[in-house]
Protein backbone atom coordinates (compact mmCIF):
# COMPACT_ATOMS: atom_id res chain seq x y z
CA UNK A 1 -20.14 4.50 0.33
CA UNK A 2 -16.80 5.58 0.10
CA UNK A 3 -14.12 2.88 -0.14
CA UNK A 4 -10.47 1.80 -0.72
CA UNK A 5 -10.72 -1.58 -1.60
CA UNK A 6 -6.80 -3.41 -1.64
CA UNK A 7 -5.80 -6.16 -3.89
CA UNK A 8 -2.89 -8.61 -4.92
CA UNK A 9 -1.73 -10.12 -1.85
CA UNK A 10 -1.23 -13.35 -1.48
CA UNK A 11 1.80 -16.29 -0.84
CA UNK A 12 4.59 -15.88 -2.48
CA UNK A 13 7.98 -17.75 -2.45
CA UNK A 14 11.18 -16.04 -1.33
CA UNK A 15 12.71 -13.47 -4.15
CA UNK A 16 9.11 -13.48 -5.35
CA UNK A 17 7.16 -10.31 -6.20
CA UNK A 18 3.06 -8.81 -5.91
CA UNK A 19 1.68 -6.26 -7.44
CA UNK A 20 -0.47 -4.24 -4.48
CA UNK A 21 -3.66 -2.17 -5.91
CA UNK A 22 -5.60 0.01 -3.81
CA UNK A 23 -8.63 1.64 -5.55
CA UNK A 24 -11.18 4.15 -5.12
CA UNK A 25 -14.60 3.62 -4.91
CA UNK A 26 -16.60 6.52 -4.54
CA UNK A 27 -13.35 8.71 -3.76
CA UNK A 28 -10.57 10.12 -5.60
CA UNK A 29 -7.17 9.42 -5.39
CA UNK A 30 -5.66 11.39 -7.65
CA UNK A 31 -5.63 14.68 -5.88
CA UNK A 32 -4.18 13.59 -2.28
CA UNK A 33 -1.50 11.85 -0.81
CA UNK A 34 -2.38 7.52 -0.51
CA UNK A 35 0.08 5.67 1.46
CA UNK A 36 0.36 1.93 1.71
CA UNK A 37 0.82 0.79 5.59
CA UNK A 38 2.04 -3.00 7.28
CA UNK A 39 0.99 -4.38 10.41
CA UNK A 40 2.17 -7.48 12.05
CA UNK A 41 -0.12 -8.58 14.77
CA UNK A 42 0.15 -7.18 17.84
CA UNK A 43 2.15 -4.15 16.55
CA UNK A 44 1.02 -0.70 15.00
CA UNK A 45 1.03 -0.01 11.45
CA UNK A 46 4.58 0.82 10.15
CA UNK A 47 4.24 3.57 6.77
CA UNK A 48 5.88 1.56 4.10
CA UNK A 49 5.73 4.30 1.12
CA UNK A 50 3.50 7.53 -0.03
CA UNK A 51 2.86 9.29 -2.77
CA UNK A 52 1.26 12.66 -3.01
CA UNK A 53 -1.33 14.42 -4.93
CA UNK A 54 1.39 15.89 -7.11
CA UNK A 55 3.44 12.24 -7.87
CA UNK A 56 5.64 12.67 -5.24
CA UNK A 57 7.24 9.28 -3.62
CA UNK A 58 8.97 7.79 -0.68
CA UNK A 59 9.50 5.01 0.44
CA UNK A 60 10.96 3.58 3.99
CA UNK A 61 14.72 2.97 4.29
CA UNK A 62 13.71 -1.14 4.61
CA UNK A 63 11.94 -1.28 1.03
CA UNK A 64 13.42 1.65 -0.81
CA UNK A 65 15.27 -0.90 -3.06
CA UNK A 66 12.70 -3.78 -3.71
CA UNK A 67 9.31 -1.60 -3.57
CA UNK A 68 7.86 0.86 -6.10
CA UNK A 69 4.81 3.10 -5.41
CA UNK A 70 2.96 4.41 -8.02
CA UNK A 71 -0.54 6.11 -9.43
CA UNK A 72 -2.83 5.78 -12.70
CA UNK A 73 -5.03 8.31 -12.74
CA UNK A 74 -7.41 6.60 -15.03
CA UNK A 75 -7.74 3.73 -13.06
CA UNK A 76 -8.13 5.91 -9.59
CA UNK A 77 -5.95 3.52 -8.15
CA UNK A 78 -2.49 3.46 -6.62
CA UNK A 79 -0.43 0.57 -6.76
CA UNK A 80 2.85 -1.11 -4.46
CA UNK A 81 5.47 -2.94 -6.23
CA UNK A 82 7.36 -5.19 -3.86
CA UNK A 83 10.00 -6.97 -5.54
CA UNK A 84 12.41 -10.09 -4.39
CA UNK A 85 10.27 -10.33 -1.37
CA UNK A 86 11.80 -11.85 1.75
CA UNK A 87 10.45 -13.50 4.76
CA UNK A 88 9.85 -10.58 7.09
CA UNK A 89 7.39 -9.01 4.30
CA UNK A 90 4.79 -10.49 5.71
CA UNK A 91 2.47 -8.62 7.07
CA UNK A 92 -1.12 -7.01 6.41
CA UNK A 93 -0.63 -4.46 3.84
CA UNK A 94 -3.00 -1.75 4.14
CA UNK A 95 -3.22 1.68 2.18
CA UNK A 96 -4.53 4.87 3.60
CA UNK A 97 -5.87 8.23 1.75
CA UNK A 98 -4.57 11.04 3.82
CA UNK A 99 -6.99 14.13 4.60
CA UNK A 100 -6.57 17.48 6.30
CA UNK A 101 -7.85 15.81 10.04
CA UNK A 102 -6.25 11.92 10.58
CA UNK A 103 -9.93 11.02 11.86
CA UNK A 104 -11.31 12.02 8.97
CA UNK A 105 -8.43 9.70 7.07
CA UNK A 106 -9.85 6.46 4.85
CA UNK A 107 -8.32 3.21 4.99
CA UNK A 108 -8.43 0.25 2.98
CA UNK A 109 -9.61 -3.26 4.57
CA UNK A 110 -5.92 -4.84 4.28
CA UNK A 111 -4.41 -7.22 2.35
CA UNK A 112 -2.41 -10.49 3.72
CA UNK A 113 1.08 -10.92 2.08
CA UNK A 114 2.81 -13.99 2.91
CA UNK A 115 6.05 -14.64 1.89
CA UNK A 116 7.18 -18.69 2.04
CA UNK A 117 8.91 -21.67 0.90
């Protein structure tokens, strides 16, 4: 069964940082684009970053100076670096593996980050 299984969330205090994983079961990352998504309730999921099959990165305006996106290959996994983490970080974090059709696109089950006192 193919599945992107997410990681490292959890409650963090303010200025805090996680270490996001998103890895591949039974798919491979390496070769297409993986994107890591947020979604508060009741609102749609917001693109946070991407990278692309060939290492390529970007990242939204609102993280592009606290979060990192990266890839290792050998682990098939692809990883979000959020740094000095603020309140309105929280949200499900979810990452996404983009194909040609976005029905055919495979997501990850979400991961809760919580940023607190």
């Amino acid at each position: 069964q193919v599945q992107l299984v997410e990681s490292g969330g959890g409650l963090v205090p303010p200025g805090g940082s996680l270490r996001l994983s998103c890895a591949g079961s039974r798919i491979n990352l390496n070769l297409n684009t993986v994107g890591w998504y947020r979604q508060a309730a009741g609102r749609q999921r917001e693109l946070v970053a991407f990278i692309t099959g060939a290492g390529r990165t970007n990242l939204s305006d609102s993280v592009k100076d606290r979060f990192t996106i990266s890839r290792v290959k050998s682990k098939n996994a692809i990883y979000l670096q959020m740094n000095s983490l603020k309140p309105q970080h929280t949200d499900v974090y979810f990452c996404k593996m983009f194909t040609r059709a976005p029905q055919d696109d495979h997501w990850g089950q979400g991961t809760q980050v919580t940023v607190s006192p």
